[in-house]
N, C-alpha and C. Protein backbone atom coordinates (compact mmCIF):
# COMPACT_ATOMS: atom_id res chain seq x y z
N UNK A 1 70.73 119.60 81.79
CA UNK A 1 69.92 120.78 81.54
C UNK A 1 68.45 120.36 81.57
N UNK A 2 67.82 121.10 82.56
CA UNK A 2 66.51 120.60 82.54
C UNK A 2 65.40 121.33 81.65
N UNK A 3 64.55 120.58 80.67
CA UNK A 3 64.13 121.36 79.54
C UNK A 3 62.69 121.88 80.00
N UNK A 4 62.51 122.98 79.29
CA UNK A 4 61.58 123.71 79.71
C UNK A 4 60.26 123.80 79.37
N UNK A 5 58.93 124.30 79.69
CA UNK A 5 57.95 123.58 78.84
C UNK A 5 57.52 125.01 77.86
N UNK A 6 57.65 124.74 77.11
CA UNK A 6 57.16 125.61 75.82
C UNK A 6 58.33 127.03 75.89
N UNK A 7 59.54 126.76 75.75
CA UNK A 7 60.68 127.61 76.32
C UNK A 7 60.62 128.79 74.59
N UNK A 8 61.07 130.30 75.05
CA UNK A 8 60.71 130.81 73.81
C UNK A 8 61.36 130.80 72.89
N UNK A 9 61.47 131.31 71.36
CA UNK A 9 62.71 131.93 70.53
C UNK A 9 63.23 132.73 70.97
N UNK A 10 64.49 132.39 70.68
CA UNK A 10 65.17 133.42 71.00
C UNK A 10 65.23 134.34 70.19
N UNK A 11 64.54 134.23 68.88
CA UNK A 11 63.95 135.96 68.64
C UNK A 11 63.42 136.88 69.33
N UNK A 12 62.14 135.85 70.06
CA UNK A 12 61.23 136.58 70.74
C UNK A 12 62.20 137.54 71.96
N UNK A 13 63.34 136.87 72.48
CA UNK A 13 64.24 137.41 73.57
C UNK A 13 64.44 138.75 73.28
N UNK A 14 65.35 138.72 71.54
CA UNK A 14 65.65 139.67 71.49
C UNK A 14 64.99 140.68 70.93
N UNK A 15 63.86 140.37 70.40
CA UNK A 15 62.67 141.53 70.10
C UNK A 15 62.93 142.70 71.30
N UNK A 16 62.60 141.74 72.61
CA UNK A 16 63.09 142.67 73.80
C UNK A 16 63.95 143.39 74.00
N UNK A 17 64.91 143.24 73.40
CA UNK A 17 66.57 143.85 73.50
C UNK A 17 66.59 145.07 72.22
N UNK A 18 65.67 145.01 71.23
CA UNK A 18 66.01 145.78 70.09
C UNK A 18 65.16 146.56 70.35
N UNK A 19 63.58 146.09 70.74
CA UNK A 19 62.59 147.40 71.11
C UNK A 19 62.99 148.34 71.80
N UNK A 20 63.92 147.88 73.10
CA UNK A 20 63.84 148.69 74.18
C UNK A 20 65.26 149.69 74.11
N UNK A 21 65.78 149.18 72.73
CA UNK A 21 66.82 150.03 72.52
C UNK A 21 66.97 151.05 71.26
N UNK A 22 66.47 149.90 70.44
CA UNK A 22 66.71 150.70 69.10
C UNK A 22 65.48 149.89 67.82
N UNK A 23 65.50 150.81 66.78
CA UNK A 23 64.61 150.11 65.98
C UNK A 23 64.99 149.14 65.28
N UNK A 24 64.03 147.78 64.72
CA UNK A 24 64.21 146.76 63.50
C UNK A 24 65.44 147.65 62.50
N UNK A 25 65.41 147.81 61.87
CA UNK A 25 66.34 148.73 60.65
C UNK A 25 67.78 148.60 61.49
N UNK A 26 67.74 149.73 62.34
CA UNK A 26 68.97 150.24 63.03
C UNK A 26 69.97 148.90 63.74
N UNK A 27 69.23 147.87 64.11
CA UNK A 27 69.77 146.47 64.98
C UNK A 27 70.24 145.83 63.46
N UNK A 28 69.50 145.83 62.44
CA UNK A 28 69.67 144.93 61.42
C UNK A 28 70.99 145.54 61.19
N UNK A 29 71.19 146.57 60.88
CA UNK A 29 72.19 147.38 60.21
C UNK A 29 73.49 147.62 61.40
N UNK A 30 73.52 147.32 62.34
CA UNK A 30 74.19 146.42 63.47
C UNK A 30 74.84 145.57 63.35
N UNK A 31 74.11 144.49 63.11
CA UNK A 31 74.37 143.50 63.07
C UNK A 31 74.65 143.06 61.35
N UNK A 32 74.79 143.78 60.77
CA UNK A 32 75.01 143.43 59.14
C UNK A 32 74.54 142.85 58.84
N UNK A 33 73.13 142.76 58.85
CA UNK A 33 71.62 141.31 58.02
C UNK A 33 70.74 142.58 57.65
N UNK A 34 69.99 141.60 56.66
CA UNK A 34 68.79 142.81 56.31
C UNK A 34 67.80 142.45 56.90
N UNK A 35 66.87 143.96 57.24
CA UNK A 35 65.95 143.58 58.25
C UNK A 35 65.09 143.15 57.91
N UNK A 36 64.52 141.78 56.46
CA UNK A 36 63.86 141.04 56.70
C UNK A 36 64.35 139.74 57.61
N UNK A 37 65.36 139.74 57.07
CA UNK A 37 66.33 138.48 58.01
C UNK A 37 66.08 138.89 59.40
N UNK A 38 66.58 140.28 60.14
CA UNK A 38 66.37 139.84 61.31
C UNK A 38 65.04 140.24 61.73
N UNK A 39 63.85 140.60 61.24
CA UNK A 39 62.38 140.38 61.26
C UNK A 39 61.99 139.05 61.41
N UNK A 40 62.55 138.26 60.60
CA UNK A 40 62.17 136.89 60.32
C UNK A 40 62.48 136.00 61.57
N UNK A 41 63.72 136.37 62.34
CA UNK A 41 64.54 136.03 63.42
C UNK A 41 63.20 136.49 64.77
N UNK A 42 63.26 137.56 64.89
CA UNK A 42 62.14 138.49 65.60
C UNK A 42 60.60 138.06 65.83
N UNK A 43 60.69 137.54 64.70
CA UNK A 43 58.79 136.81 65.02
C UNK A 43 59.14 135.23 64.79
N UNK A 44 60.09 134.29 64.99
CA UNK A 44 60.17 133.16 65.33
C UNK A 44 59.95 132.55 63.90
N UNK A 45 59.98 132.87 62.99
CA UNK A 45 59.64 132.41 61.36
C UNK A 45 61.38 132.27 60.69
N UNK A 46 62.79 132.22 61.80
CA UNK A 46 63.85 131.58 61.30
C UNK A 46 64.44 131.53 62.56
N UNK A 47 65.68 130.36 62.37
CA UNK A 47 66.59 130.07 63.73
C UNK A 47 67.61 131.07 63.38
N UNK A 48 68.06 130.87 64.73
CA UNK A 48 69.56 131.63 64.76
C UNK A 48 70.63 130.77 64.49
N UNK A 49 71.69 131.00 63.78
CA UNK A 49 72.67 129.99 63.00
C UNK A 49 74.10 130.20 64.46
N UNK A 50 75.15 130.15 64.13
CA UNK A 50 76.24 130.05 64.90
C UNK A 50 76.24 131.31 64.80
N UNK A 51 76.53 131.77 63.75
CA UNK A 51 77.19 133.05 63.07
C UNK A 51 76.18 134.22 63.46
N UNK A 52 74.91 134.30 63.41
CA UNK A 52 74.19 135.37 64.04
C UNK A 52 73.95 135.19 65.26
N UNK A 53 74.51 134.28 66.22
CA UNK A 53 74.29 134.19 67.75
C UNK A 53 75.75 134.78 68.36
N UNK A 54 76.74 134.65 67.13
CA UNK A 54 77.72 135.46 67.38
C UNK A 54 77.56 137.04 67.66
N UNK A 55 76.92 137.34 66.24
CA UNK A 55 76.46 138.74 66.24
C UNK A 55 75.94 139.60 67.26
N UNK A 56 74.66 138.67 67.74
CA UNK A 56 73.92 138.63 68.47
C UNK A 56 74.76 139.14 69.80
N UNK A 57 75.31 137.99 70.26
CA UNK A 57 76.58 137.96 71.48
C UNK A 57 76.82 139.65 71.13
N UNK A 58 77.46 140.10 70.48
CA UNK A 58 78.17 141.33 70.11
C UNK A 58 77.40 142.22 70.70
N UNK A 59 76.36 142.36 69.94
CA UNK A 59 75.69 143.42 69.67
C UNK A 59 74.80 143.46 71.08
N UNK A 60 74.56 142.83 72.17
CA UNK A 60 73.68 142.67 74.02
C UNK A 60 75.04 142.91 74.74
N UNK A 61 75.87 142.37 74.17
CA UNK A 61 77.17 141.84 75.20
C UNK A 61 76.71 140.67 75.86
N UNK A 62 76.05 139.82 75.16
CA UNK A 62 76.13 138.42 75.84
C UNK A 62 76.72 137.30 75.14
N UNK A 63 76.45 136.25 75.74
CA UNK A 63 77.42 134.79 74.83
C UNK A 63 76.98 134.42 73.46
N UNK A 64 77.10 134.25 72.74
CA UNK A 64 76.94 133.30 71.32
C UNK A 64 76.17 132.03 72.23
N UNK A 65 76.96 131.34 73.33
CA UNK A 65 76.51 130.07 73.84
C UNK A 65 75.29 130.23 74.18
N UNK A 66 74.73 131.07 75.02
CA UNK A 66 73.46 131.88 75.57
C UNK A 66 72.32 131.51 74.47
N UNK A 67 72.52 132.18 73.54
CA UNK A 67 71.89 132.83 71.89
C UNK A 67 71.48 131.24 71.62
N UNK A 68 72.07 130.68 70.83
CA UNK A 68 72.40 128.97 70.62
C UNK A 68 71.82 127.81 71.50
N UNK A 69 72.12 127.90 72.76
CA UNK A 69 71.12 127.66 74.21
C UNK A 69 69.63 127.49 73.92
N UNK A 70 69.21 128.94 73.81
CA UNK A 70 67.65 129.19 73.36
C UNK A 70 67.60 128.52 72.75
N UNK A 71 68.26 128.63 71.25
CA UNK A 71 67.68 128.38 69.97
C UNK A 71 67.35 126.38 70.32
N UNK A 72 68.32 125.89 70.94
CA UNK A 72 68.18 124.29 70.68
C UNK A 72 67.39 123.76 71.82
N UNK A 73 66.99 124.74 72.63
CA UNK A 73 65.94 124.05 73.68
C UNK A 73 64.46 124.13 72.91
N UNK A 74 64.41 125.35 72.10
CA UNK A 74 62.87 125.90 71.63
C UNK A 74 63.15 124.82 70.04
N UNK A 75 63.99 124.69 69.74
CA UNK A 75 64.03 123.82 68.11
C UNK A 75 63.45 122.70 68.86
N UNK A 76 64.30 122.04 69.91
CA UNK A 76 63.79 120.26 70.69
C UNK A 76 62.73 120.15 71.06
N UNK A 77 61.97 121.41 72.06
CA UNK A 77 60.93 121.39 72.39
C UNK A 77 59.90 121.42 71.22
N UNK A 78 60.09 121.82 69.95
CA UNK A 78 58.77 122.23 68.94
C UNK A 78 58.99 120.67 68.06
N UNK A 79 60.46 119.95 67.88
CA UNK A 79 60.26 119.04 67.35
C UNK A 79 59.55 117.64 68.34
N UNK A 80 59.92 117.84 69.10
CA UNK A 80 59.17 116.77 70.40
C UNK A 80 57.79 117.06 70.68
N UNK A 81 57.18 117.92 70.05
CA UNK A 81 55.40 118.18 69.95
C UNK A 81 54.79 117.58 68.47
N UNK A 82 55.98 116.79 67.71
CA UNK A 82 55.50 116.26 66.38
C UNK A 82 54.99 114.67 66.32
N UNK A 83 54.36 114.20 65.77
CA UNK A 83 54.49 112.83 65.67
C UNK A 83 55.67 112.23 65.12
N UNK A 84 56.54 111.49 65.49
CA UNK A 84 57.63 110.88 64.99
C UNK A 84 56.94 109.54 64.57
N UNK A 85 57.78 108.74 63.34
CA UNK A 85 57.74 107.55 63.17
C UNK A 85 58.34 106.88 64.43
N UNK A 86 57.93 105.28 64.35
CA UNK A 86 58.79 104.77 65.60
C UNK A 86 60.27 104.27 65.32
N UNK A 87 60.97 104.19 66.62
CA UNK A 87 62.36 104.06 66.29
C UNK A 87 62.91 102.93 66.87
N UNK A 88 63.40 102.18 66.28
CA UNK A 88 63.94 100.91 66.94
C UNK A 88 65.31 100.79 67.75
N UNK A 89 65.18 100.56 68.86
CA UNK A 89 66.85 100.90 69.24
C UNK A 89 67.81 99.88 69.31
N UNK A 90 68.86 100.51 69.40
CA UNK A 90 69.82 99.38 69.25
C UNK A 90 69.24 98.31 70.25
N UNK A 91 70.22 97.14 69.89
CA UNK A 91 70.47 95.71 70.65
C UNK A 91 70.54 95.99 72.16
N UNK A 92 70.42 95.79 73.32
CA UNK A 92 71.20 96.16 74.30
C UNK A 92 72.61 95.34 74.20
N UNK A 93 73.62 96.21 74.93
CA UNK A 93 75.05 95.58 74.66
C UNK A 93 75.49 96.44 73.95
N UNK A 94 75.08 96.76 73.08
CA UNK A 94 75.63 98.08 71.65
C UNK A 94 75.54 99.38 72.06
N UNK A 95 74.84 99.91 72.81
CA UNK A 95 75.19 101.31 73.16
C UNK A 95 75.39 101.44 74.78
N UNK A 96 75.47 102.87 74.78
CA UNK A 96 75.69 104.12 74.34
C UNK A 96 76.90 104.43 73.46
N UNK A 97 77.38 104.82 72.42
CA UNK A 97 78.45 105.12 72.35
C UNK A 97 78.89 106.86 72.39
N UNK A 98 80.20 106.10 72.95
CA UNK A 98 80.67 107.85 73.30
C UNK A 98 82.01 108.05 72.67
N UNK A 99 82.73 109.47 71.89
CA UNK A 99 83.82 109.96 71.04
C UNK A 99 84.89 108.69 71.39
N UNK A 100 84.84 108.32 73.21
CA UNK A 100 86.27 107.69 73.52
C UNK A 100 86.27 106.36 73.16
N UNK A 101 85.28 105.57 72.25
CA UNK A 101 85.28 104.80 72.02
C UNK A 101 86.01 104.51 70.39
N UNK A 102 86.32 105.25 69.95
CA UNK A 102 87.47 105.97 68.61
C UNK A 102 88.34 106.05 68.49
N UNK A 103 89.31 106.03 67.42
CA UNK A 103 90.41 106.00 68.11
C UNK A 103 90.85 107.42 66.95
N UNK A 104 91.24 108.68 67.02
CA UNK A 104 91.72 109.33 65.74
C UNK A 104 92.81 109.95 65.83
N UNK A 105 93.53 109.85 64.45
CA UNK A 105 94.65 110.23 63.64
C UNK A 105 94.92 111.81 64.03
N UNK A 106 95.25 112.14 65.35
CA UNK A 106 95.93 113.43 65.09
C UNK A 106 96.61 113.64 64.51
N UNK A 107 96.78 114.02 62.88
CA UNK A 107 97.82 114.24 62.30
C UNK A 107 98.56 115.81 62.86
N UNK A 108 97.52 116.46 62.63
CA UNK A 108 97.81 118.45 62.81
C UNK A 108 98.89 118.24 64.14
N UNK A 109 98.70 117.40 65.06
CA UNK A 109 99.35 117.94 66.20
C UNK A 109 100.71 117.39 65.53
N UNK A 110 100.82 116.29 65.19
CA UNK A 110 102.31 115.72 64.63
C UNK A 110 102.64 116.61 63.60
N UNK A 111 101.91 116.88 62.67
CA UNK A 111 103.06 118.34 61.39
C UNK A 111 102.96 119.52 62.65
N UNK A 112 102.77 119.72 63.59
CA UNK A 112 103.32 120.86 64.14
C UNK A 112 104.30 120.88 64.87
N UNK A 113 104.31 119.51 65.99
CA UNK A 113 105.41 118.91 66.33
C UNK A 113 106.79 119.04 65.26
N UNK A 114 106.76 118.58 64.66
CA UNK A 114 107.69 118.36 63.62
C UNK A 114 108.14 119.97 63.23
N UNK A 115 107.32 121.16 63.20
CA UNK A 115 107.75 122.76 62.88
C UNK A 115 108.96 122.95 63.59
């Protein structure tokens, strides 16, 4: 995914989607949040969680993934405009590591097996 330069909230997206349809109040009450919550969402002063990108999804007819998308390109992009401390990286030899390097205990699939 190639990242974007100064990519927006996805509040700001859906400001677009609620103006051009319906009012702050009426979307809040939609979407079951109060409309400081989704005000707060609306002018970029909170993220969107799983659960209101769900909503979200619902209420455009678009993806949750979409919603979520925004939100972690514009979170990366605003934290990558900060000064970070410096970071030391591993050894070379030691990384990357990836899940398949694990080994885990499916239990769930074996007690179902066993049903």
């Amino acid at each position: 995914m190639a990242r974007m330069h100064n990519p927006p909230h996805p509040g700001e997206v859906l400001h677009e989607f609620v103006l051009e349809e319906m009012t702050i109040e009426r979307a809040a009450t939609r979407l079951g949040v109060s409309r400081s919550k989704l005000s707060r969402i609306l002018h970029a002063r909170s993220d969107i969680s799983a659960d209101m990108a769900i909503r979200i999804g619902l209420l455009t007819r678009t993806t949750p993934e979409s919603w979520l998308s925004m939100q972690t390109q514009w979170s990366l992009w605003q934290a990558l405009q900060r000064p970070r401390p410096p970071v030391k990286p591993l050894p070379k030899g030691v990384g990357p590591i990836s899940l398949a390097d694990f080994e885990f205990d499916d239990t769930s699939q074996r007690d179902n097996e066993r049903m």
